[in-house]
N, C-alpha and C. Protein backbone atom coordinates (compact mmCIF):
# COMPACT_ATOMS: atom_id res chain seq x y z
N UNK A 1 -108.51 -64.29 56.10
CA UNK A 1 -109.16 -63.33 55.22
C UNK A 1 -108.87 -63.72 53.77
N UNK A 2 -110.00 -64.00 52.83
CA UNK A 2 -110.23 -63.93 51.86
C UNK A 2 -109.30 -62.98 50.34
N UNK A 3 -109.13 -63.02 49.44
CA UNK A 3 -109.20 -62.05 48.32
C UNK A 3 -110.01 -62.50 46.82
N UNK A 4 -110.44 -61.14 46.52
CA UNK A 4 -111.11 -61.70 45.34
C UNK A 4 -110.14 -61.78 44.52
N UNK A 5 -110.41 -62.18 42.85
CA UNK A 5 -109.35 -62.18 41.82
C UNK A 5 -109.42 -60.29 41.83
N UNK A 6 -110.86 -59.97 41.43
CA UNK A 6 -110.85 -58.65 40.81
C UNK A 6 -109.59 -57.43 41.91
N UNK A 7 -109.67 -57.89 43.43
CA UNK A 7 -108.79 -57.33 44.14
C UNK A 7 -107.31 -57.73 43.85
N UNK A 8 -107.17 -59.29 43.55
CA UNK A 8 -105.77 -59.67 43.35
C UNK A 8 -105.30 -58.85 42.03
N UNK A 9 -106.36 -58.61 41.04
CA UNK A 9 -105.41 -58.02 39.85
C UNK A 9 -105.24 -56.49 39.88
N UNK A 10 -105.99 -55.75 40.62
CA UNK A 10 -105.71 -54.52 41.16
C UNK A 10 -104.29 -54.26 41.63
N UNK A 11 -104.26 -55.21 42.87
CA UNK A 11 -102.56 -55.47 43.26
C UNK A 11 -101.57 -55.57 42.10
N UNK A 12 -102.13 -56.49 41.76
CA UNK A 12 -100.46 -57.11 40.62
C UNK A 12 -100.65 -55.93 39.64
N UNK A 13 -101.03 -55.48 39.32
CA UNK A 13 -101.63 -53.91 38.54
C UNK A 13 -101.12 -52.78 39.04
N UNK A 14 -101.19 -52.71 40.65
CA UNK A 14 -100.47 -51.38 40.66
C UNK A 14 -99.08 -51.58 41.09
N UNK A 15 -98.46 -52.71 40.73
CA UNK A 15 -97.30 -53.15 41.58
C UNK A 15 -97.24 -53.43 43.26
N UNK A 16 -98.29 -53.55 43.63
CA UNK A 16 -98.00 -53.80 45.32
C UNK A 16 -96.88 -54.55 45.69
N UNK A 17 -96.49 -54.69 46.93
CA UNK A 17 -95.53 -55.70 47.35
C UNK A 17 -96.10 -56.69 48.11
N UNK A 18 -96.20 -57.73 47.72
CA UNK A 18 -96.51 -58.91 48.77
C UNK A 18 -96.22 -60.37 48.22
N UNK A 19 -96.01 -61.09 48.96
CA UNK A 19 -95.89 -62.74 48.79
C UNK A 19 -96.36 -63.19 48.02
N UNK A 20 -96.43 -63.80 47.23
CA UNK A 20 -97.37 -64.28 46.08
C UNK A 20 -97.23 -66.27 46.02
N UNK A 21 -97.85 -66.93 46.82
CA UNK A 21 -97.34 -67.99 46.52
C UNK A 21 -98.22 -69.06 45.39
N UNK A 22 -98.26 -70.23 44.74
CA UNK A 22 -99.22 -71.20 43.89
C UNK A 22 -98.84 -72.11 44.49
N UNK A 23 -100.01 -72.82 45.38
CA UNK A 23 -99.47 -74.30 46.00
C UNK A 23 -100.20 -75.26 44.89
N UNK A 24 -100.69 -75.37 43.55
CA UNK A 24 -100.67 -75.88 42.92
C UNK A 24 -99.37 -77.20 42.54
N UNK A 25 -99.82 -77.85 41.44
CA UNK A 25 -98.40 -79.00 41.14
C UNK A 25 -98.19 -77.87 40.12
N UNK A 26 -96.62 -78.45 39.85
CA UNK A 26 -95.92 -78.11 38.66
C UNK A 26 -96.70 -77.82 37.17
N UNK A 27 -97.25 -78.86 36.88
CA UNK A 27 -97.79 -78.85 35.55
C UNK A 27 -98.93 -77.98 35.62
N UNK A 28 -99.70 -77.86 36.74
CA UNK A 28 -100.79 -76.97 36.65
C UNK A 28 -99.96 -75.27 36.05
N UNK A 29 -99.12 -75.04 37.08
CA UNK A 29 -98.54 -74.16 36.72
C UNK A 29 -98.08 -73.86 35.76
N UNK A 30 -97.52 -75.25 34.86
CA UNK A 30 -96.81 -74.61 33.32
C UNK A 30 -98.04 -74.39 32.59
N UNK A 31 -98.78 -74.69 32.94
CA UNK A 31 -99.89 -74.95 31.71
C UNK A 31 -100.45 -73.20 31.60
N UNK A 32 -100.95 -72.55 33.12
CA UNK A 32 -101.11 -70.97 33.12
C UNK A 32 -101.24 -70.78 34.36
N UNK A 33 -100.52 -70.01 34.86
CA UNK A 33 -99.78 -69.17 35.81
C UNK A 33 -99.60 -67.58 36.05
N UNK A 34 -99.94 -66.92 36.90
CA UNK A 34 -100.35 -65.44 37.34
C UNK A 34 -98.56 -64.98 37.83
N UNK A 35 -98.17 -65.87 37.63
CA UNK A 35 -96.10 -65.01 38.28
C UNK A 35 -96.29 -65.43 40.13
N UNK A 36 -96.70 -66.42 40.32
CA UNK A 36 -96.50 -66.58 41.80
C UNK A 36 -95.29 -67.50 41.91
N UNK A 37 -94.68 -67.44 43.20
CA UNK A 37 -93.82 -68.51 43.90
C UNK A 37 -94.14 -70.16 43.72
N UNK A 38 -94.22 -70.67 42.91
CA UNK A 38 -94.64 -72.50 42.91
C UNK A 38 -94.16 -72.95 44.41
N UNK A 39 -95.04 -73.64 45.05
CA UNK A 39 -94.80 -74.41 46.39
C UNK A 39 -95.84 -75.27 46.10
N UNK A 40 -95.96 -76.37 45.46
CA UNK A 40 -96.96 -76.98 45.87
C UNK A 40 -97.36 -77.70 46.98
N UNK A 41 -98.48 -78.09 47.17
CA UNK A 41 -99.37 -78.09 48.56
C UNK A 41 -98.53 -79.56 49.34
N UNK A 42 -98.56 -80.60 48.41
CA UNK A 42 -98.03 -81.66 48.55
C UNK A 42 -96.48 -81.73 49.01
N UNK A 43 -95.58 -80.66 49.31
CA UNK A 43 -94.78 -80.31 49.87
C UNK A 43 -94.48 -79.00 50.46
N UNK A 44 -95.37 -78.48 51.14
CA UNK A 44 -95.42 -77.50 51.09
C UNK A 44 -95.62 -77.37 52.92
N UNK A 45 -95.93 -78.44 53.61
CA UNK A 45 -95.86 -78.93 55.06
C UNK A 45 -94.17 -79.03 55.27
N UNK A 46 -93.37 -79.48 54.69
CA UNK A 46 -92.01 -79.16 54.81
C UNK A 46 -90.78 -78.38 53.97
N UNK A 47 -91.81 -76.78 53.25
CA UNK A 47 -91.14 -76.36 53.04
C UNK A 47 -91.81 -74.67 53.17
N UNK A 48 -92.39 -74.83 53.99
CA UNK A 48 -93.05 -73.02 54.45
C UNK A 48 -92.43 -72.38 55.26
N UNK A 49 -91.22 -72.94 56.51
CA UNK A 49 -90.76 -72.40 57.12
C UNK A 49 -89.60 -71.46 56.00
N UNK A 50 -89.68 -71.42 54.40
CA UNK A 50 -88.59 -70.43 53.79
C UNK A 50 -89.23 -69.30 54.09
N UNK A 51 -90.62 -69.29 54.51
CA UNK A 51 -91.60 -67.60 54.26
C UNK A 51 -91.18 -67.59 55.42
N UNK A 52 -90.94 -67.96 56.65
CA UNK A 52 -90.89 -67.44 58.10
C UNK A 52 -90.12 -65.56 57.63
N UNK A 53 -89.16 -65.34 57.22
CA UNK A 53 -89.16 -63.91 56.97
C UNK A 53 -90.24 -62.47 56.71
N UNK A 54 -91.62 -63.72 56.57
CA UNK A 54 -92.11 -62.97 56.07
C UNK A 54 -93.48 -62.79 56.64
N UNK A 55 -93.34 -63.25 58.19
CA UNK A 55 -94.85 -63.71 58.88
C UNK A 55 -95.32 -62.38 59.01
N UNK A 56 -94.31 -61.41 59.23
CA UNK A 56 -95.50 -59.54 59.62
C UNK A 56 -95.98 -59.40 58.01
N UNK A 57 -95.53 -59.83 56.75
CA UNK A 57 -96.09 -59.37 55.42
C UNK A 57 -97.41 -59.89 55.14
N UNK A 58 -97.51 -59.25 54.15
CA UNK A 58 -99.62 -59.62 53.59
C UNK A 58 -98.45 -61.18 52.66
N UNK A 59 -99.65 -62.42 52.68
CA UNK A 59 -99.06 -63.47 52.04
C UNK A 59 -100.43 -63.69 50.89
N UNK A 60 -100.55 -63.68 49.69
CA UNK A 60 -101.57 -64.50 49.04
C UNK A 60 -101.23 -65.89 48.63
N UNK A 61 -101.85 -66.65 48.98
CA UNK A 61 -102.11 -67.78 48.05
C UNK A 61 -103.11 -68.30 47.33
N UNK A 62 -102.64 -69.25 46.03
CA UNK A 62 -103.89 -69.65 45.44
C UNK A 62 -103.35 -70.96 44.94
N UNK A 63 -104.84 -71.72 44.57
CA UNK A 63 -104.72 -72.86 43.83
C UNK A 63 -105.27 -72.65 42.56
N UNK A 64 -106.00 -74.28 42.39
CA UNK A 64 -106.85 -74.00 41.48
C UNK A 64 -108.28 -73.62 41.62
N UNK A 65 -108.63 -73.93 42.80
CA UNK A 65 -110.34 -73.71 43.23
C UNK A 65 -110.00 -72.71 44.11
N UNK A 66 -109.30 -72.96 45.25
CA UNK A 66 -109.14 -72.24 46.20
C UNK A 66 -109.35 -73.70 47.30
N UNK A 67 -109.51 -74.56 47.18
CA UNK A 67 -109.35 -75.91 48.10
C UNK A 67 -107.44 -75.95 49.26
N UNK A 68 -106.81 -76.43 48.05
CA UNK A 68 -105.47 -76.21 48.65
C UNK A 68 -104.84 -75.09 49.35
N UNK A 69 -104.87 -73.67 48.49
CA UNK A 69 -104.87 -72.97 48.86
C UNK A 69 -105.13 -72.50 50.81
N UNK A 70 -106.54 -72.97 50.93
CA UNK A 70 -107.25 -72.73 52.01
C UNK A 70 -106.66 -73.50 52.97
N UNK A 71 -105.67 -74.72 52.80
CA UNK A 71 -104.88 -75.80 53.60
C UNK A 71 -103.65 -74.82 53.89
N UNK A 72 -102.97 -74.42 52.92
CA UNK A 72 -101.54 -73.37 52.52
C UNK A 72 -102.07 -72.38 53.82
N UNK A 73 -102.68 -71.53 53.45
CA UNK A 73 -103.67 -70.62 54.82
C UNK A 73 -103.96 -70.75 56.16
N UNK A 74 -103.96 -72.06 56.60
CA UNK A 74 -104.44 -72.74 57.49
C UNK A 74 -103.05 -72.72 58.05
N UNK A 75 -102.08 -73.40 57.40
CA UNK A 75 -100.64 -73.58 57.84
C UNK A 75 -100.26 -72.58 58.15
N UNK A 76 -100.17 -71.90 57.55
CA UNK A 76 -99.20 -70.69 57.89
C UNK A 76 -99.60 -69.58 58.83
N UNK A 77 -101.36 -69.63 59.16
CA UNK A 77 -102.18 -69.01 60.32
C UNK A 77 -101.41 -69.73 60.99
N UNK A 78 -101.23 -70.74 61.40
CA UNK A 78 -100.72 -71.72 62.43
C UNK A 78 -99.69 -71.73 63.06
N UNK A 79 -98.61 -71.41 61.79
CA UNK A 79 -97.15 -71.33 62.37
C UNK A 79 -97.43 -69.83 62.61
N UNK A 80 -98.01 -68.53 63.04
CA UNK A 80 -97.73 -67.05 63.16
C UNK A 80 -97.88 -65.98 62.10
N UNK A 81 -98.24 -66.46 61.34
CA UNK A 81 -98.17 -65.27 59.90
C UNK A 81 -99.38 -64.75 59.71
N UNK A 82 -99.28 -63.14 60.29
CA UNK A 82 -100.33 -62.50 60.54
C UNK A 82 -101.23 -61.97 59.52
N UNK A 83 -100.98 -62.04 57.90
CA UNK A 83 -101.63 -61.62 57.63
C UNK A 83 -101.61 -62.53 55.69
N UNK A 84 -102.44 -63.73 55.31
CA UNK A 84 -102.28 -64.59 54.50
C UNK A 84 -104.26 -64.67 54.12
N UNK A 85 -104.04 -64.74 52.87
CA UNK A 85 -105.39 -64.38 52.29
C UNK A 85 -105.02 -65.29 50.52
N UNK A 86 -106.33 -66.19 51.23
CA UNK A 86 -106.53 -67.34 49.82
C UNK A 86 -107.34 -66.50 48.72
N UNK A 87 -107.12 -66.82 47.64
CA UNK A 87 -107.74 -66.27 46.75
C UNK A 87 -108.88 -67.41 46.24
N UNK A 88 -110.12 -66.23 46.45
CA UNK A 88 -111.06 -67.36 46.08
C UNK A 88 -111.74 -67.48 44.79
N UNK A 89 -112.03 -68.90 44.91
CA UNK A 89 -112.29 -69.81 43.56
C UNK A 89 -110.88 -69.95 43.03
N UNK A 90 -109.82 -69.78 43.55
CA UNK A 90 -108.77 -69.38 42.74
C UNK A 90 -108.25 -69.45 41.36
N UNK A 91 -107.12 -70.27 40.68
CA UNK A 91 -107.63 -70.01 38.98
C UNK A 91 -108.69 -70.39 38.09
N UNK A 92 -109.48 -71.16 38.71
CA UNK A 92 -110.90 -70.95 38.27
C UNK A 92 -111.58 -69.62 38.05
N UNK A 93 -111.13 -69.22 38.90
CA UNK A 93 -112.33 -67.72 39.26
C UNK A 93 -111.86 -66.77 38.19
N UNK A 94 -110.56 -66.94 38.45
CA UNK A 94 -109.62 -65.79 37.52
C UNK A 94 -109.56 -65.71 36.20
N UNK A 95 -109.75 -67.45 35.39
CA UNK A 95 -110.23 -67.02 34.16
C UNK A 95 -111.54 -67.17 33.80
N UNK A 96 -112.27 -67.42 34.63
CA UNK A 96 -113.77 -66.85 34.24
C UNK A 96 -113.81 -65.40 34.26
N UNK A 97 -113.49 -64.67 34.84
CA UNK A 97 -113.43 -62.93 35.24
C UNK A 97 -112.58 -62.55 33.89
N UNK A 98 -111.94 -63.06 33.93
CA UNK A 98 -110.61 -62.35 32.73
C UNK A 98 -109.83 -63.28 31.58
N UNK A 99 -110.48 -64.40 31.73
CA UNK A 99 -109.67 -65.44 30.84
C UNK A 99 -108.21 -65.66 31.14
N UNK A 100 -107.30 -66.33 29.77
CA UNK A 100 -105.90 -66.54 30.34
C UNK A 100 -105.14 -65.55 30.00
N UNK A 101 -105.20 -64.12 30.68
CA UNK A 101 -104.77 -62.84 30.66
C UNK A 101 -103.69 -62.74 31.86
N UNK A 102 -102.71 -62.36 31.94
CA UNK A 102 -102.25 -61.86 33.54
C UNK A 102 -102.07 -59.97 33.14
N UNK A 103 -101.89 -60.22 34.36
CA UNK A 103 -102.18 -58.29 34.66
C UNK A 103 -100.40 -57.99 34.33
């Protein structure tokens, strides 16, 4: 299952609780970043079993399109984690909708 941005900033808006991960690289991230967990994708096949605590929780991830992301998703459907939702177009989408704003 999917999320839009306009739903993701609702969340981070009303304080929800959930996973927040960026399988983005590093530098994508310094450059602008929404407050997620950095895992990037490129290591991120041997280092997802840290979320295993967290397979009954809602998980978002995002990239930059929503490409990687959708790999991040895939994995973690895989290993049991019932409930993980890519954000689509991901920071693409987000600053077209809102620019480089975080909620």
């Amino acid at each position: 299952m999917d999320i839009t941005v306009q739903e993701l900033r609702a969340k981070l808006e009303a304080g929800e609780k959930f996973v927040f991960i960026d399988v983005r690289e590093p530098w994508e991230n310094e450059e602008f970043n929404l407050g997620a967990r950095l895992m990037p994708i490129n290591s991120f096949v041997n280092s997802f079993w840290e979320l295993d605590e967290h397979k009954e929780d809602e998980v978002v991830v995002h990239c930059r399109s929503g490409a990687r992301s959708g790999m991040a998703q895939a994995i973690l459907t895989a290993q049991g984690f019932k409930n993980v939702r890519n954000l689509t177009g991901g920071i693409l989408a987000w600053e077209q909708a809102f620019g480089r704003t975080k909620p």
